[in-house]
Protein backbone atom coordinates (compact mmCIF):
# COMPACT_ATOMS: atom_id res chain seq x y z
CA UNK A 1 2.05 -23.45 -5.64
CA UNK A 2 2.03 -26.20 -3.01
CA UNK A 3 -0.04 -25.10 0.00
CA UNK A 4 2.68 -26.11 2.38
CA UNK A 5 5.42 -24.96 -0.21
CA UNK A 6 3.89 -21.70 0.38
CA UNK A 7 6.16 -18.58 1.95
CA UNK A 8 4.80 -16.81 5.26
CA UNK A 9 5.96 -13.68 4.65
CA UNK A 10 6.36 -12.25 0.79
CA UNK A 11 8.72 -9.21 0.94
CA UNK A 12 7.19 -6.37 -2.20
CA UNK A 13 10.32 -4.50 -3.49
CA UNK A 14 9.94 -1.94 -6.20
CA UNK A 15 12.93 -1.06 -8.16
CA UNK A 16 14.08 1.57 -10.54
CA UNK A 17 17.81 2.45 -11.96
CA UNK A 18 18.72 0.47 -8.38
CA UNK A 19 21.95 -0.50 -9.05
CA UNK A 20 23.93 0.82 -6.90
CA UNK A 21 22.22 -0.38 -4.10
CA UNK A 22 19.62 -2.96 -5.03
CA UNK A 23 22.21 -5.98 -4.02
CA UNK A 24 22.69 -4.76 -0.19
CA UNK A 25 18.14 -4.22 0.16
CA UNK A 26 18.43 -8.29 -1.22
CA UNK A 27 21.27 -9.67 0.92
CA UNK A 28 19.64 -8.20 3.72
CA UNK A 29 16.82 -10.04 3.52
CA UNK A 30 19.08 -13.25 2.44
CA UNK A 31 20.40 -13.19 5.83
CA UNK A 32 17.25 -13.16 7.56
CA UNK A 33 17.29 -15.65 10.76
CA UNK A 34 13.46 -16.07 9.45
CA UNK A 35 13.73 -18.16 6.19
CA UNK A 36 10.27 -18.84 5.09
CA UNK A 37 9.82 -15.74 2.30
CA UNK A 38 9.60 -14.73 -0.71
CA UNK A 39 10.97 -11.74 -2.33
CA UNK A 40 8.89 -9.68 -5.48
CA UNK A 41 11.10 -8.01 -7.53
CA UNK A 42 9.16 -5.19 -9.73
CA UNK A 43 11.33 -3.75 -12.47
CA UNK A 44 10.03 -0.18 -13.46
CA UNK A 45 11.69 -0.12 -16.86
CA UNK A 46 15.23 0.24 -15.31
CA UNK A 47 17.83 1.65 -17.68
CA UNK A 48 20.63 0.53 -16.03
CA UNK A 49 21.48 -2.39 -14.87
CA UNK A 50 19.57 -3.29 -11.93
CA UNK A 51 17.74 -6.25 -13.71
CA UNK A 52 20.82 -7.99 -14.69
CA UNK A 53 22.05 -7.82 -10.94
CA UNK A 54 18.71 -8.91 -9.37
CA UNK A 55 19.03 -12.11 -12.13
CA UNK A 56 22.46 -12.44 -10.35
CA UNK A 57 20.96 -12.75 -6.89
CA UNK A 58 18.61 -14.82 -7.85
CA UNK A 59 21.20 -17.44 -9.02
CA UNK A 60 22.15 -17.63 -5.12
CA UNK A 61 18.76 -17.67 -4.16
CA UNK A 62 15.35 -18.91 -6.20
CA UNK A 63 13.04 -17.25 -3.49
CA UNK A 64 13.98 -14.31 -5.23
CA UNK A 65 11.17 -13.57 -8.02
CA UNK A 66 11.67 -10.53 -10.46
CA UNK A 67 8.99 -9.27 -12.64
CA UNK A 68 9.78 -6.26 -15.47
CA UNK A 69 7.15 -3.77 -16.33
CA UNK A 70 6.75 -3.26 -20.05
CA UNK A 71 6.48 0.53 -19.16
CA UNK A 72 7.60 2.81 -16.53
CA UNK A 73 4.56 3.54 -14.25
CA UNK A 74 5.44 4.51 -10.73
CA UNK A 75 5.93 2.68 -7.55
CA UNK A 76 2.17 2.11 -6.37
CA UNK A 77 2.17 -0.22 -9.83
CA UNK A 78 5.05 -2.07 -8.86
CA UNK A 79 4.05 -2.44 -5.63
CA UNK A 80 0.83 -3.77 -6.40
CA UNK A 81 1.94 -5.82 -9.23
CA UNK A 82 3.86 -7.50 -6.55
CA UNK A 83 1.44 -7.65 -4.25
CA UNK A 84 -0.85 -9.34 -6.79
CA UNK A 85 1.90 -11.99 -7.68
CA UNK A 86 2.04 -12.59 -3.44
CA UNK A 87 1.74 -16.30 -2.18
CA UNK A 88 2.56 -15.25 1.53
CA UNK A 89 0.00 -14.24 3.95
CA UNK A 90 2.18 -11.65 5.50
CA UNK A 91 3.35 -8.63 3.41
CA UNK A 92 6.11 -6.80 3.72
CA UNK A 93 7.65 -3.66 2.29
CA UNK A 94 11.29 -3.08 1.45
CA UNK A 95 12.42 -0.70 -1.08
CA UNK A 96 15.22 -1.20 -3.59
CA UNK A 97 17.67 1.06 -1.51
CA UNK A 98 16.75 0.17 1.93
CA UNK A 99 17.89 -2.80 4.15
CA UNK A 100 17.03 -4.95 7.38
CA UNK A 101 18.77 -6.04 10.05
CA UNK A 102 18.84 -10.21 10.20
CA UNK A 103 16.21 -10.78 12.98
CA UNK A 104 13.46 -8.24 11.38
CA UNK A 105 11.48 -10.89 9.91
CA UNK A 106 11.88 -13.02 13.28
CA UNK A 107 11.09 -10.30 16.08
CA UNK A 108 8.30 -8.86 13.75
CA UNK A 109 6.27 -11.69 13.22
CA UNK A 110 6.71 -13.02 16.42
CA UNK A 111 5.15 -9.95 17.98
CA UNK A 112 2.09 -10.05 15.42
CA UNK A 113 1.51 -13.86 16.26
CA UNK A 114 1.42 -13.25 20.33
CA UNK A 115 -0.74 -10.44 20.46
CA UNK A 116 -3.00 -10.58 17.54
CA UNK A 117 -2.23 -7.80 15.36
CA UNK A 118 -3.03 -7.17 11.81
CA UNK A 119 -0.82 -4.34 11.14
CA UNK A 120 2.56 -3.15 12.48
CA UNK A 121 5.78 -1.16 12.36
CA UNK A 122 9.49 -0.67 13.36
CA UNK A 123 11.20 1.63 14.46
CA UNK A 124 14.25 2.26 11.50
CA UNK A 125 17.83 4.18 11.43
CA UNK A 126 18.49 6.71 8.83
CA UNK A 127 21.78 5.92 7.36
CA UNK A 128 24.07 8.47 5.00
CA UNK A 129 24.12 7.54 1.00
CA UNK A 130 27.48 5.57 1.38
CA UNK A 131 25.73 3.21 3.87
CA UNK A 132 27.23 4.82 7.07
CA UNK A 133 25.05 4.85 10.25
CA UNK A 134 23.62 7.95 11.95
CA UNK A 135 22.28 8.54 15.64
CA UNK A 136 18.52 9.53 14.22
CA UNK A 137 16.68 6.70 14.58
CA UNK A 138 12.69 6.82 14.05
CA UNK A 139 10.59 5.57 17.13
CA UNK A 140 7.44 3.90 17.35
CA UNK A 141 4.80 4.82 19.08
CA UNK A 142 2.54 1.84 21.07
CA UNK A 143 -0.46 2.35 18.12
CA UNK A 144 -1.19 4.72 15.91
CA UNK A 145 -4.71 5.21 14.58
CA UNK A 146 -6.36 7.44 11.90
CA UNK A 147 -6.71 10.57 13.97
CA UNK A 148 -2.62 10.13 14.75
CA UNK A 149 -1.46 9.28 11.08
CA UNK A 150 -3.05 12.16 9.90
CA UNK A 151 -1.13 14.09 12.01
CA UNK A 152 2.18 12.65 11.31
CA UNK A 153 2.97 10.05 9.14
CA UNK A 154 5.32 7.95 11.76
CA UNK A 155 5.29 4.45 9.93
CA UNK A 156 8.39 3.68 7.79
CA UNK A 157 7.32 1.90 4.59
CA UNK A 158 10.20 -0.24 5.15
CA UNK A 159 9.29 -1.23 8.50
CA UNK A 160 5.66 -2.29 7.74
CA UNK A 161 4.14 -5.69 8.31
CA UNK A 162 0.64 -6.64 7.21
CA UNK A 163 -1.32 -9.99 8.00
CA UNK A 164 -3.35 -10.18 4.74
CA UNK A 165 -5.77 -12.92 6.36
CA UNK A 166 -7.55 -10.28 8.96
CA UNK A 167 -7.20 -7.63 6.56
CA UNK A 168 -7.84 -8.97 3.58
CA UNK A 169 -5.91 -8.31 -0.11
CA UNK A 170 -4.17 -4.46 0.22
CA UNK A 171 -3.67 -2.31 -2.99
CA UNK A 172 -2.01 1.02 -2.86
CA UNK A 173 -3.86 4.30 -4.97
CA UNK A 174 -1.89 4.45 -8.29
CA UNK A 175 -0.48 8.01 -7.37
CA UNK A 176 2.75 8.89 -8.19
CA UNK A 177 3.99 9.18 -4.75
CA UNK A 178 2.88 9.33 -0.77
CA UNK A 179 1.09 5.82 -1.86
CA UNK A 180 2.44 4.35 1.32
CA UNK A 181 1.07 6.61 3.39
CA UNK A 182 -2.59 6.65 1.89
CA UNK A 183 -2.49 2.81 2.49
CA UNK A 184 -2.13 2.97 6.36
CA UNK A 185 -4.35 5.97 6.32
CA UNK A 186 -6.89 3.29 4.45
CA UNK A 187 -6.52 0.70 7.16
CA UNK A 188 -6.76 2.85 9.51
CA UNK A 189 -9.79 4.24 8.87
CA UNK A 190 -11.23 0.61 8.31
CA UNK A 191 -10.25 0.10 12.02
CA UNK A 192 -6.91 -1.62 11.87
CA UNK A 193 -4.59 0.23 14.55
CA UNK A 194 -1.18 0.22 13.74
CA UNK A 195 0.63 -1.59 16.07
CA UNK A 196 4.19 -0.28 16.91
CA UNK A 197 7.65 -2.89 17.60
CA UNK A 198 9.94 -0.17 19.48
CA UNK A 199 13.30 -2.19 17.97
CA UNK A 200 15.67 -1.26 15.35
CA UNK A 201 14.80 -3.60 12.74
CA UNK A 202 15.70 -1.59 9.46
CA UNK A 203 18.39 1.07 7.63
CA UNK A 204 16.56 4.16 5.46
CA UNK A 205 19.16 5.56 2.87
CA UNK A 206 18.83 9.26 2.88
CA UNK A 207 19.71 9.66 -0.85
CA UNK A 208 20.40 12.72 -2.50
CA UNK A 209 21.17 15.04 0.42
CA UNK A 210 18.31 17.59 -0.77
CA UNK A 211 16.38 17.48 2.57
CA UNK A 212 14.65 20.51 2.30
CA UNK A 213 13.71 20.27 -1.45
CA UNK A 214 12.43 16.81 -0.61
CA UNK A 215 10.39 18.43 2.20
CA UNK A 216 8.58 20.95 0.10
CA UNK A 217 7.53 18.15 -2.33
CA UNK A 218 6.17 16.23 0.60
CA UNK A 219 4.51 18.84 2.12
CA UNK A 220 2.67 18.98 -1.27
CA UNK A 221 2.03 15.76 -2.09
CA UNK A 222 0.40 15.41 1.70
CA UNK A 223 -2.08 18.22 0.86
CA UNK A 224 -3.18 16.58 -2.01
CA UNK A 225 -3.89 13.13 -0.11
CA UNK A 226 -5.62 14.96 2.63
CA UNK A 227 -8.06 16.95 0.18
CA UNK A 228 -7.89 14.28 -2.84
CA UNK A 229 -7.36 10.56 -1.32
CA UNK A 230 -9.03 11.55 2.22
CA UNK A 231 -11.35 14.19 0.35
CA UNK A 232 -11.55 16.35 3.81
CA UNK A 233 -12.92 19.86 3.58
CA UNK A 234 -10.55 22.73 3.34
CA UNK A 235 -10.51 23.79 7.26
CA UNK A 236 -10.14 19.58 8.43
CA UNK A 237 -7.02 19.69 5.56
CA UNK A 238 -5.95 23.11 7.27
CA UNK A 239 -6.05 21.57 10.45
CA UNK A 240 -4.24 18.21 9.70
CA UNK A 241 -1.53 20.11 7.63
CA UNK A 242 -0.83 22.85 10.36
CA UNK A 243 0.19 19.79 12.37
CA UNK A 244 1.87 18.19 10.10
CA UNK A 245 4.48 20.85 8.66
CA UNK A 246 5.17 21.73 12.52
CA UNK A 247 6.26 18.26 13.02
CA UNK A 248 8.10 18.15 9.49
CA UNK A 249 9.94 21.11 9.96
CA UNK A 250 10.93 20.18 13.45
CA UNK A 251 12.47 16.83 12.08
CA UNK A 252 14.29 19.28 9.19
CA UNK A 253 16.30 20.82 11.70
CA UNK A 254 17.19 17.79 14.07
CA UNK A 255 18.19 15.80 10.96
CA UNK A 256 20.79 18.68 9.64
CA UNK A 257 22.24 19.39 13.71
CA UNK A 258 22.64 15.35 13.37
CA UNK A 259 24.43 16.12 10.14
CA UNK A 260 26.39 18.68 11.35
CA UNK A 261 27.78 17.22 14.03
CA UNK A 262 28.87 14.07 12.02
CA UNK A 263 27.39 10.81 11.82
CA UNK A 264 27.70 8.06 14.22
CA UNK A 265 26.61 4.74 15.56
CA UNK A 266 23.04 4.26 16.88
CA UNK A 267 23.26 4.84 20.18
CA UNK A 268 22.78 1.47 22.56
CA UNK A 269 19.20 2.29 23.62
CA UNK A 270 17.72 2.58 20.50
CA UNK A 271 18.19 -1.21 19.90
């Protein structure tokens, strides 16, 4: 590709049996105010019809690229088949039923640029399955280093902007899930702080409605990162863990009182 033809930001999207929502994560990055991007498409052997409505978009749009994996293999492949395919020297992550509000390109990597950061994150809104918008919205922090993460995991994949040129090429660990969060654990401990943009700049799709049952997986799938990915000793994994499913279970219960008390707008100074 042409040097200057080349995007600034390349947007990695995973997708499997997306259809009902893979159209909305790709017009919201279509109406971005920030236009130089691509956007990697990874199709994990779909069986419905998610590839024939990404082929759709792309008819509206050609920065739209969509690659199909010959097998199904998880999202850490499709995420770093796309990030292998990337032209841009910013990456960002957007998942097939997530979305962004317009300026989240803009705002983002305008606050990267002015202060020099390598790594960043928004804070997002959690939104019902039909799209509607809730009051719990997840706040950044200033920074967030290893120590922190460990502790809580308060970056939202979707939010996540990283400047590939200080950091060099990023791969995620070909795990089945918590990929994400081993890959800011990684730069982390390489000594990239995690810078934090306090706006609203994205929608996460609570899918499902199992809360607690997704919970319980998570809570297992962090102990194996901390003792198998981070390979701390049993009382550092105790320690880290004790922390973490606190926090987790705190989060449980605010999210179903939210629920309970029926979903609304986020509230004016959350944006």
């Amino acid at each position: 590709m042409n040097q200057e033809a080349k995007p600034t930001i390349s947007v990695i999207t995973p997708a499997y049996n997306s259809e009902r929502f893979i159209k909305d994560a790709i017009q919201s990055v279509m109406d971005q105010t920030y236009q130089n991007w691509e956007m990697i498409i990874v199709d994990d052997c779909s069986s419905d019809d998610t590839v024939k409505y990404v082929k759709d978009m792309q008819k509206q749009d050609d920065r739209i690229r969509l690659i199909s994996l010959e097998e199904n293999s998880g999202s850490a492949i499709a995420r770093n088949t796309a990030l292998g395919k990337a032209y841009g020297r910013y990456v960002a992550f957007l998942d097939s039923d997530d979305r962004w509000m317009p300026e989240k390109m803009d705002r983002q990597l305008a606050f990267m640029r002015q202060n020099d950061i390598a790594f960043s994150f928004t804070s997002y809104v959690r939104t019902l399955e039909d799209g509607t918008m809730t009051d719990y919205v997840s706040k950044t922090p200033r920074t967030v280093d290893w120590n922190a993460l460990m502790k809580r995991c308060v970056i939202g994949c979707l939010t996540v902007m990283i400047d590939t040129e200080k950091t060099g090429p990023v791969r995620m660990v070909n795990i089945r899930t918590r990929q994400d969060y081993a890959l800011w654990l990684e730069l982390t401990r390489r000594g990239f702080t995690a810078h934090g943009l306090k706006d609203v700049l994205a929608k996460y799709r609570v899918v499902d409605g199992s809360i607690s049952s997704n919970k319980l997986k998570a809570a297992k799938r962090n102990w194996y990162l901390f003792r198998n990915i981070e390979s701390l000793s049993i009382p550092k994994t105790l320690w880290y863990f004790g922390h973490y499913a606190v926090i987790a279970v705190k989060d449980l219960i605010k999210f179903k009182i939210m629920i309970n008390r029926g979903s609304g707008k986020v509230n004016s100074d959350h944006q």
